[in-house]
Protein backbone atom coordinates (compact mmCIF):
# COMPACT_ATOMS: atom_id res chain seq x y z
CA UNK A 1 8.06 5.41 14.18
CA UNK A 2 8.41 8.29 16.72
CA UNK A 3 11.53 9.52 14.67
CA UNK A 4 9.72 9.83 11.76
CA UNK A 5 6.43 11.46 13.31
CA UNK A 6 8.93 13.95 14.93
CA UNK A 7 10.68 14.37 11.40
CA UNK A 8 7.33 15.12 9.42
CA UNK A 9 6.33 17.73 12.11
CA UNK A 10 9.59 19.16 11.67
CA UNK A 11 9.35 19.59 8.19
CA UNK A 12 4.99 20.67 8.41
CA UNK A 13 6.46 23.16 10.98
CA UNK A 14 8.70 25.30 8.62
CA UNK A 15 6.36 25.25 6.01
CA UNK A 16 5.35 28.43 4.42
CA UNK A 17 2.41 30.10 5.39
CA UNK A 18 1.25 31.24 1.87
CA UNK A 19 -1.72 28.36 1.28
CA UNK A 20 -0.84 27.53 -2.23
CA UNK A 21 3.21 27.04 -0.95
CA UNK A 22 2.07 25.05 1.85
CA UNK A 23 -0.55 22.76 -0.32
CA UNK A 24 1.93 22.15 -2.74
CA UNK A 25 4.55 21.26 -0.23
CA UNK A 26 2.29 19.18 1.79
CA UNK A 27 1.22 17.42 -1.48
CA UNK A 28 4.85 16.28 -2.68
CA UNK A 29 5.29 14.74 0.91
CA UNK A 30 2.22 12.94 0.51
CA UNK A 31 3.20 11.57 -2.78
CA UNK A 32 6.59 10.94 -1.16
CA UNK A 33 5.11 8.95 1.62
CA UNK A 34 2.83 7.01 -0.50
CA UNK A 35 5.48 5.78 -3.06
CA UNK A 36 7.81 4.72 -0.10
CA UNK A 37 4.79 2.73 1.59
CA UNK A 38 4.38 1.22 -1.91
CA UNK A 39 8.28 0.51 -2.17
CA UNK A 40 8.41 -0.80 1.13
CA UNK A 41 5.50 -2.98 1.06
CA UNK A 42 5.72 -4.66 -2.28
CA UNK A 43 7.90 -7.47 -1.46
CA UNK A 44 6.13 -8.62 1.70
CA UNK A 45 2.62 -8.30 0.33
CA UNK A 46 3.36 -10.28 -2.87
CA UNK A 47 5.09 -12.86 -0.07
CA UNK A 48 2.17 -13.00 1.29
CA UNK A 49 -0.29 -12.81 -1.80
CA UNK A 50 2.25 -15.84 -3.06
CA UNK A 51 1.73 -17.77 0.08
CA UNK A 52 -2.32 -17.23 0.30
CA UNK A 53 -4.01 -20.42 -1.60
CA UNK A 54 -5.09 -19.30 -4.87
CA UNK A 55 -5.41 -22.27 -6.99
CA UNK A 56 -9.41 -22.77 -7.55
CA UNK A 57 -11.50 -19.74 -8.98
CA UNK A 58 -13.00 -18.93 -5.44
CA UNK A 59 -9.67 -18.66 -3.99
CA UNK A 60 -8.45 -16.31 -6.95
CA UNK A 61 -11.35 -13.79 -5.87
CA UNK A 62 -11.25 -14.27 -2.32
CA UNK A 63 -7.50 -13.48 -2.70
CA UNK A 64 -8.05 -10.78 -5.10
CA UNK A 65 -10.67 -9.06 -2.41
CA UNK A 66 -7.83 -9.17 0.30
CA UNK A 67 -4.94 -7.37 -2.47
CA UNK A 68 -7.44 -4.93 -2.64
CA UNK A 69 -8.69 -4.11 0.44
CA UNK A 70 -5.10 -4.01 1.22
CA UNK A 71 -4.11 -1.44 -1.77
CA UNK A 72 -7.41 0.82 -0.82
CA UNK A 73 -5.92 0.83 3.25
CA UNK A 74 -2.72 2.57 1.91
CA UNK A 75 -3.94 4.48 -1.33
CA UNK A 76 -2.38 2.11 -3.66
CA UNK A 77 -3.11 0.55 -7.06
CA UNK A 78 -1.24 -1.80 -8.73
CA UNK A 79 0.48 -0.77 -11.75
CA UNK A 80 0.20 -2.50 -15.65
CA UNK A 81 3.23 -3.22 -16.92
CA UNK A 82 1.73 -3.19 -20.58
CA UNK A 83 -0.03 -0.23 -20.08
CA UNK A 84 1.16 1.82 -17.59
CA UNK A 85 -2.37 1.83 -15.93
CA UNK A 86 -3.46 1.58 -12.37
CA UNK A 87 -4.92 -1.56 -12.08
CA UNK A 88 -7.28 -3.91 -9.75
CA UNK A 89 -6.78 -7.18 -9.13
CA UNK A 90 -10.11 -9.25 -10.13
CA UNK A 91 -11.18 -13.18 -10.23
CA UNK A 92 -12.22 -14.28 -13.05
CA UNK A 93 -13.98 -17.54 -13.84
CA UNK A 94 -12.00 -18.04 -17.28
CA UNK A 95 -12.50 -20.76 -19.28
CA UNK A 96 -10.98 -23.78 -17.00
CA UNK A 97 -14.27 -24.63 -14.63
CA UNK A 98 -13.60 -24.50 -11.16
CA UNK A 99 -10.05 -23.00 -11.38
CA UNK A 100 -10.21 -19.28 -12.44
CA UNK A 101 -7.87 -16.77 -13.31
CA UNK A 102 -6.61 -13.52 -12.38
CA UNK A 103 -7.53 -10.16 -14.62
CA UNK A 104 -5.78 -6.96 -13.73
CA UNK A 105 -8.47 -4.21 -14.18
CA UNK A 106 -8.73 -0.91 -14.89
CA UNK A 107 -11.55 1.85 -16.08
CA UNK A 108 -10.68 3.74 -19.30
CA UNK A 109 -11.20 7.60 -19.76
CA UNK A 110 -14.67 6.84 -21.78
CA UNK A 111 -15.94 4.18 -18.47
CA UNK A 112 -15.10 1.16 -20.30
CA UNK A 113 -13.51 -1.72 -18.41
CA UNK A 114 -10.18 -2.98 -19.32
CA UNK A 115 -8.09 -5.97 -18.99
CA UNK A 116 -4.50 -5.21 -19.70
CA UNK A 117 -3.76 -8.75 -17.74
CA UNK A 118 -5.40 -12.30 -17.52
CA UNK A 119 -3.22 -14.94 -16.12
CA UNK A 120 -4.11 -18.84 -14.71
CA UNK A 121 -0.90 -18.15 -12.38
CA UNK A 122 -0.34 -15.24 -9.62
CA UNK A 123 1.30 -12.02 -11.49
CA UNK A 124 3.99 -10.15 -9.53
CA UNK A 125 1.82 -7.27 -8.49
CA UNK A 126 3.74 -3.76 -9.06
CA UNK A 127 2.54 -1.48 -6.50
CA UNK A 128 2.63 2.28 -6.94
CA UNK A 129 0.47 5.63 -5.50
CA UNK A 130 -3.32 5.60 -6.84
CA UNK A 131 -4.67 8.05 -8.19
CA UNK A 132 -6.61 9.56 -5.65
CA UNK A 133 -8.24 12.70 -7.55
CA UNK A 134 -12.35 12.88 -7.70
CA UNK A 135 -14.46 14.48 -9.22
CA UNK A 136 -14.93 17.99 -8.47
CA UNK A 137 -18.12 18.45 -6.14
CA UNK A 138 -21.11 18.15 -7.84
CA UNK A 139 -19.76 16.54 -10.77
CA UNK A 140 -20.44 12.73 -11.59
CA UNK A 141 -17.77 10.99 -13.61
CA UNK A 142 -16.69 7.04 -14.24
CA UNK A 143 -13.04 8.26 -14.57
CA UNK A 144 -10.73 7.40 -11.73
C-alpha cells in the first residue's frame, strides 16, 4: 500500500497548476481508482455475498443491507445487465411467504422506481463506479 500512496503523490505532484487541468486530471484518477476497487473487489464480495445465508426473505434483506453498505463504503453501485443502470440490491417479500426474493433497484430520470431484476436465487452482482454527481447546491432533485 505504501507503493501506491507514494505513486499517487507522485503523479498529484506533477500535476498542473491551472485548476481546471488539475480537476480534470485528479478526476480521471478518481474514476481510475474507483473502477479498479470495483474490478478488484467483485469476485471476493460476491464470494462472500454467495456464502452469507440468504435463503428466507429476512435473510435476502439483511444480506441486501450488508451489499449495500458495502457498495456506499467504496462509491459503488451495481450495474444492470438489462439496462445498463446502476442498481441497488433490495429484499423483496415476493410472492413465496417467508422466502423472498432479490430486486435490483434503481431510480429513473422522472423519480420512479425501477426493477430491471427480481430473482428467488442470488444474481452475480456486477460492480462498477456510482454515480456520485448531486445536485447542484440549492437544487432538490430525485435523480441520482
Amino acid at each position: 500500500m505504501q507503493a501506491l500512496q507514494e505513486a499517487m503523490g507522485e503523479v498529484v505532484r506533477h500535476l498542473p497548476e491551472d485548476y481546471d487541468a488539475r480537476r480534470a486530471a485528479l478526476a480521471e484518477m478518481f474514476d481510475t481508482c474507483r473502477q479498479q476497487v470495483a474490478a478488484g473487489l467483485e469476485p471476493a464480495f460476491n464470494a462472500k455475498a454467495k456464502d452469507t445465508p440468504h435463503d428466507t426473505y429476512e435473510d435476502k434483506k439483511t444480506l441486501a443491507k450488508w451489499v449495500n453498505a458495502e457498495l456506499r463504503r467504496f462509491g459503488l453501485a451495481i450495474w444492470s445487465p438489462r439496462t445498463g443502470d446502476r442498481c441497488f440490491l433490495m429484499g423483496n417479500p415476493g410472492g413465496t411467504p417467508g422466502a423472498g426474493r432479490f430486486v435490483l433497484e434503481y431510480t429513473d430520470k422522472q423519480g420512479k422506481r425501477q426493477h430491471p431484476l427480481t430473482s428467488v436465487s442470488l444474481p452475480h452482482l456486477d460492480l462498477m463506479p456510482d454515480e456520485m454527481t448531486r445536485a447542484p447546491y440549492g437544487e432538490r432533485t430525485r435523480e441520482r
